[in-house]
N, C-alpha and C. Protein backbone atom coordinates (compact mmCIF):
# COMPACT_ATOMS: atom_id res chain seq x y z
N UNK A 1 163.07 110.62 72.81
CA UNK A 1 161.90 111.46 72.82
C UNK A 1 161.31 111.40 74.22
N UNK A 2 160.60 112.79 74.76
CA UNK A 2 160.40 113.03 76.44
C UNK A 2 159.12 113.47 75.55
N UNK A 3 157.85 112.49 77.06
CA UNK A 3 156.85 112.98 76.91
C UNK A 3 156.37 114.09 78.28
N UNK A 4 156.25 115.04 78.41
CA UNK A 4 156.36 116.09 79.74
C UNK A 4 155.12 116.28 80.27
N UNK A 5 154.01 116.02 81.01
CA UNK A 5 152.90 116.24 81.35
C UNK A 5 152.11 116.40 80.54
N UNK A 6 150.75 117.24 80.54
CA UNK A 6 150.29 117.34 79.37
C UNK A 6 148.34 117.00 80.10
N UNK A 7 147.46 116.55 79.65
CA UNK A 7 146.58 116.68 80.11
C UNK A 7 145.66 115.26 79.97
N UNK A 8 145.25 114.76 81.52
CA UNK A 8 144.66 113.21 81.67
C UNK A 8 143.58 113.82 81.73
N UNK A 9 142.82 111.97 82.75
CA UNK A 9 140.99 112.17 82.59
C UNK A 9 140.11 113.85 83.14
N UNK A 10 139.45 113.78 82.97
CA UNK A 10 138.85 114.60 83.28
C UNK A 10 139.20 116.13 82.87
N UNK A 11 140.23 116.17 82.05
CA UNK A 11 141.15 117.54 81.86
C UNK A 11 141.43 117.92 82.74
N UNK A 12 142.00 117.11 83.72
CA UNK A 12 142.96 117.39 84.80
C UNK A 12 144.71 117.40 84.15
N UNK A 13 145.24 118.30 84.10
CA UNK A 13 146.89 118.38 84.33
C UNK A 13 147.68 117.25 84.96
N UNK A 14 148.31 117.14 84.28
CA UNK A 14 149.39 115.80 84.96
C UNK A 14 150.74 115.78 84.98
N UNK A 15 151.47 114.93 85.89
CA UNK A 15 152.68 115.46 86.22
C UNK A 15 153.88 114.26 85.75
N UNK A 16 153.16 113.63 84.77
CA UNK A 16 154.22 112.22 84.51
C UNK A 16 155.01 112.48 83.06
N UNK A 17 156.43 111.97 83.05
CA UNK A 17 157.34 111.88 82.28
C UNK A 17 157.51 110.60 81.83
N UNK A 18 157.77 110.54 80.88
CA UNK A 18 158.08 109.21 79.49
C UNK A 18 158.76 109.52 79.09
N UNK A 19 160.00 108.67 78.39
CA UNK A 19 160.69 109.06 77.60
C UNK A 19 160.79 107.66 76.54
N UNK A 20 160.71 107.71 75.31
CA UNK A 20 160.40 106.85 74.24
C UNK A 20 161.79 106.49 73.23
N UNK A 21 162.51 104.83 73.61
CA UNK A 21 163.49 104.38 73.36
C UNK A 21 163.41 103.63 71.52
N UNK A 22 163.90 104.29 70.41
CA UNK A 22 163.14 104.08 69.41
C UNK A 22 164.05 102.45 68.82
N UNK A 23 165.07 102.81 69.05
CA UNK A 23 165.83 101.14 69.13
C UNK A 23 164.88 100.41 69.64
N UNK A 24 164.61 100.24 70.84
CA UNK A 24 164.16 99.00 71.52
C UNK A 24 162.45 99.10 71.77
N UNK A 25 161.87 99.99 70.70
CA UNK A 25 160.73 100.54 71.24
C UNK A 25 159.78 100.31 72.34
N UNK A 26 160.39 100.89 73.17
CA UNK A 26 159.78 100.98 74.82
C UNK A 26 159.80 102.18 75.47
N UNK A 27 159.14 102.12 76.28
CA UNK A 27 158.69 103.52 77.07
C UNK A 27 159.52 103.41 78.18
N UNK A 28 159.91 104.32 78.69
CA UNK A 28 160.41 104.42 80.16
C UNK A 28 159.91 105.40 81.07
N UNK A 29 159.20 104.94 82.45
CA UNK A 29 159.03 106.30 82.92
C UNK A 29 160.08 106.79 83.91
N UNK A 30 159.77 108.09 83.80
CA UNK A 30 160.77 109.04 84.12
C UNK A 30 160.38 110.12 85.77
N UNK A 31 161.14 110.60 86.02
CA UNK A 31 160.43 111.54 87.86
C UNK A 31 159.65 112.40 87.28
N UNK A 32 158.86 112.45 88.10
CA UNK A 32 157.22 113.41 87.67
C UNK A 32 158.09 114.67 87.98
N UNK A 33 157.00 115.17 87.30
CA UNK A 33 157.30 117.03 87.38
C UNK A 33 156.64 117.49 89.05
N UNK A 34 157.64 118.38 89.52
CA UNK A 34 156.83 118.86 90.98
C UNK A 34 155.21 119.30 90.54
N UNK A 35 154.90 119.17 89.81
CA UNK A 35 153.05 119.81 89.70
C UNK A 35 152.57 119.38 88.41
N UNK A 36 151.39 118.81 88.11
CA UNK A 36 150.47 119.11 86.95
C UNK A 36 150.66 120.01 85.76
N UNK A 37 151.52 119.87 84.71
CA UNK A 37 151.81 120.99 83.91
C UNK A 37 150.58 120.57 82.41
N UNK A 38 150.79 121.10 81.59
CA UNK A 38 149.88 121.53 80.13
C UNK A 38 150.35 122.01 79.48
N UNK A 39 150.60 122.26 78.13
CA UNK A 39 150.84 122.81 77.37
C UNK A 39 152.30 123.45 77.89
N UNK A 40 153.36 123.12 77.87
CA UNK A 40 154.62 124.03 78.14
C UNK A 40 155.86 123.91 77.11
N UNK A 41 156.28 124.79 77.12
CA UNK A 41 157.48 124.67 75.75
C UNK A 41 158.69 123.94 76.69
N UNK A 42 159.43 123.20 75.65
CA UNK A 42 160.27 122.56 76.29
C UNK A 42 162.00 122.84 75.30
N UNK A 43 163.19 122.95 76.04
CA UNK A 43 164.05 122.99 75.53
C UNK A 43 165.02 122.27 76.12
N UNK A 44 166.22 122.17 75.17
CA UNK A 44 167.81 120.87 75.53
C UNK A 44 168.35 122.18 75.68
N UNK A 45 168.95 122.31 77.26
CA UNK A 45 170.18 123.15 77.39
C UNK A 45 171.37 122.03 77.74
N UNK A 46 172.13 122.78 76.68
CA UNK A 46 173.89 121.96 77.49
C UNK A 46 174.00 123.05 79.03
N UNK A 47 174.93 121.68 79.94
CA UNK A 47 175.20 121.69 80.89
C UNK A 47 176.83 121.72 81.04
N UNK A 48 177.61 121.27 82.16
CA UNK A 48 178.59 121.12 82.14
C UNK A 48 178.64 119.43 82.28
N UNK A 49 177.54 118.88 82.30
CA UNK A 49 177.45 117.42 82.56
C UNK A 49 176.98 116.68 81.56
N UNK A 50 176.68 117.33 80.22
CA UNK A 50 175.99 116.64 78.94
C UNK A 50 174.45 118.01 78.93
N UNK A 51 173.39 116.91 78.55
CA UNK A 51 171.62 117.58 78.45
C UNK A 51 171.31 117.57 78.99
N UNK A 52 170.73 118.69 79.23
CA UNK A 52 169.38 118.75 80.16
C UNK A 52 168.25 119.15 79.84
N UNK A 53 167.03 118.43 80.23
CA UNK A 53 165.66 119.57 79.71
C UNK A 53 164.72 120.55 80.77
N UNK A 54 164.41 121.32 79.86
CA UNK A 54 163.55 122.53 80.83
C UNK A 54 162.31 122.52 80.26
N UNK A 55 161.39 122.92 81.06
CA UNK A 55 160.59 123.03 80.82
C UNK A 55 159.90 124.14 80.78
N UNK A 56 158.87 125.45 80.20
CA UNK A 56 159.20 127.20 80.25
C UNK A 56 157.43 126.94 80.18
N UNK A 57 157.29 127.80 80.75
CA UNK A 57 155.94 128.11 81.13
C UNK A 57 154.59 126.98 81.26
N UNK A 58 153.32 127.20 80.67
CA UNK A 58 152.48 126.26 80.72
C UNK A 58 151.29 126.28 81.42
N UNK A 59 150.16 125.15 81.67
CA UNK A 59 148.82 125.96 82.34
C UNK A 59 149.51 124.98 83.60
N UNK A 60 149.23 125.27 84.77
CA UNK A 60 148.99 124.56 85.81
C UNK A 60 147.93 124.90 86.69
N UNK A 61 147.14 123.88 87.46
CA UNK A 61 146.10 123.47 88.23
C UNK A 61 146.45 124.23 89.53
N UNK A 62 145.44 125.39 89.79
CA UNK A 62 145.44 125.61 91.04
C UNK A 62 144.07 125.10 92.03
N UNK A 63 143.22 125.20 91.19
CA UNK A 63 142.39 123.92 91.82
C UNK A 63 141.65 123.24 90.77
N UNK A 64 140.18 123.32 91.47
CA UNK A 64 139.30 122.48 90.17
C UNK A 64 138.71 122.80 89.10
N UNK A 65 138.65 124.08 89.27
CA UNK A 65 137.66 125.29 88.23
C UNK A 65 138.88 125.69 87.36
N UNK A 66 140.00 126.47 87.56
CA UNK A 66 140.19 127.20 86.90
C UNK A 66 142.29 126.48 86.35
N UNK A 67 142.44 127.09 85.36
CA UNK A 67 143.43 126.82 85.06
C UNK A 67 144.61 128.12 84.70
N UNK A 68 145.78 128.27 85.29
CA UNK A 68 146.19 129.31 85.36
C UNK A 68 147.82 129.52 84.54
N UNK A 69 147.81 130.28 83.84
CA UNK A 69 149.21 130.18 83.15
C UNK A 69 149.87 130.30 84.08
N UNK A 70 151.51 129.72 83.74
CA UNK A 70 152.54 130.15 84.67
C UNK A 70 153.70 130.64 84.61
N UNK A 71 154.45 131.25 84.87
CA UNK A 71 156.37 131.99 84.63
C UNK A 71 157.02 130.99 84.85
N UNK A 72 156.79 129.61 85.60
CA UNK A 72 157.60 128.86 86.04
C UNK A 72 158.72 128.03 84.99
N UNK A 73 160.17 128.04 85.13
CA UNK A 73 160.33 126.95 84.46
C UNK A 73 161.23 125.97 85.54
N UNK A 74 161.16 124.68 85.15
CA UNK A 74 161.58 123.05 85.95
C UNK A 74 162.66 122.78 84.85
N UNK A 75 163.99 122.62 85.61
CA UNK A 75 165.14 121.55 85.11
C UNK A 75 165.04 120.30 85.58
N UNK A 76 165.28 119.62 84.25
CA UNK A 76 165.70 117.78 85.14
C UNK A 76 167.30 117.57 85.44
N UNK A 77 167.53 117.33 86.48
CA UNK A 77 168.63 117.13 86.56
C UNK A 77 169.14 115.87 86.45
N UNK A 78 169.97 115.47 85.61
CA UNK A 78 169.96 113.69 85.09
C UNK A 78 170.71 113.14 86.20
N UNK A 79 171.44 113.83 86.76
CA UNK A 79 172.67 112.96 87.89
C UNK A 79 171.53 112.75 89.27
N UNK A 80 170.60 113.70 89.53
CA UNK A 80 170.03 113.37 90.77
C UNK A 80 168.73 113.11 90.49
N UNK A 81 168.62 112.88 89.15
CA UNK A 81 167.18 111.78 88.57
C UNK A 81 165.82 112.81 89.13
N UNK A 82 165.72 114.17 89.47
CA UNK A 82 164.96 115.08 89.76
C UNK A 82 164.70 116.34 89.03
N UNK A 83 162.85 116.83 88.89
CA UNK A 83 163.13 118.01 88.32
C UNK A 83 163.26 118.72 89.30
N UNK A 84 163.33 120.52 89.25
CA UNK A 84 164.02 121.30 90.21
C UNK A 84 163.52 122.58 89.62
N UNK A 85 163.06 123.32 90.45
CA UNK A 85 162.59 125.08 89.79
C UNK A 85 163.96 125.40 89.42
N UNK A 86 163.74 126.33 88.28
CA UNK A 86 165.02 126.83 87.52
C UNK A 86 165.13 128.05 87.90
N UNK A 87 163.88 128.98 87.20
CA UNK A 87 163.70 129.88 86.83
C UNK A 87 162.53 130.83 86.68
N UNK A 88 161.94 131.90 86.53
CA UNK A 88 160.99 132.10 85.80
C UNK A 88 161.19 133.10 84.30
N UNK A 89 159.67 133.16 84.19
CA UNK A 89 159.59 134.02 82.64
C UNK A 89 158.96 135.27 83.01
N UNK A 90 159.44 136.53 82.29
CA UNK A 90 158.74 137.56 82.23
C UNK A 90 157.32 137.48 82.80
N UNK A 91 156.99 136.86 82.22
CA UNK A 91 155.30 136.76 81.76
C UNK A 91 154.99 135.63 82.13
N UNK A 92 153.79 135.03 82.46
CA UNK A 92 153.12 133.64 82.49
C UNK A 92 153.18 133.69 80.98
N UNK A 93 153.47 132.08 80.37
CA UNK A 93 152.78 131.76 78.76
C UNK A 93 152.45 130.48 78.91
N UNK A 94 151.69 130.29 78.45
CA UNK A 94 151.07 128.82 77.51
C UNK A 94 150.55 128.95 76.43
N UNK A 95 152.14 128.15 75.55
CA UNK A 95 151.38 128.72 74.00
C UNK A 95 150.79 127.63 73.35
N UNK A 96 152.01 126.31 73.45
CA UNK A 96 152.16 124.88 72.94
C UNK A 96 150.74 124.35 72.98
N UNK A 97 150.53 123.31 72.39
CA UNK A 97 149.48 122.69 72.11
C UNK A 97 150.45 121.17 72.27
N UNK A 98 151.75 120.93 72.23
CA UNK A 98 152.36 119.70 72.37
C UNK A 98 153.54 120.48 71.74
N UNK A 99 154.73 119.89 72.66
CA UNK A 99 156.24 119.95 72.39
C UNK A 99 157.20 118.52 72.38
N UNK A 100 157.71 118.75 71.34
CA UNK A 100 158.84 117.50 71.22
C UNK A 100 160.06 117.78 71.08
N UNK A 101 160.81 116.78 72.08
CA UNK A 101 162.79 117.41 71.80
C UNK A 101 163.06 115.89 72.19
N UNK A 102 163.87 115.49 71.12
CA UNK A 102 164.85 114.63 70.97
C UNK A 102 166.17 114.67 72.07
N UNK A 103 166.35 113.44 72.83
CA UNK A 103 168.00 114.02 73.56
C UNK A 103 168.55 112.98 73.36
């Protein structure tokens, strides 16, 4: 289980990854996301190398006032332990309220 940003003090956006080991129940952290994300849908694409996760839209922080949907989506790439712009979406969305994917 990957925990993907999501929202710290102050309702500031945050950019930290967890991922939750249910054998040995422990947390591990994981490479931050290039930016402050919120609310973003998350999916397991196969690769040619095993899983990977993405991450598809979401609010991100452009400054202090305001919060702005985004098109963006971020791959992790497991071999170079980094996320990485993928892609974008039609549209800015932020729909999620919290996403969970098992890998």
């Amino acid at each position: 289980m990957w925990v993907v940003g999501g929202w710290g003090a102050g309702a500031k956006m945050i950019s930290s990854v967890e991922s939750y080991n249910i054998a040995t129940d422990t947390w591990t952290k994981r490479p931050s996301l290039p930016v402050g994300l919120a609310a973003c849908s998350l999916a397991v694409l196969p690769t040619s190398k095993g899983l990977s996760l993405a991450t598809l839209g979401g609010y991100y922080h452009m400054d202090e006032k305001w919060k702005y949907p985004t098109d963006t989506c971020f791959r992790y790439d497991r071999e170079m332990r980094c996320w990485a712009y993928e892609s974008t979406l039609r549209l800015p969305k932020a729909r999620c309220g919290h996403a969970m994917v098992t890998v």
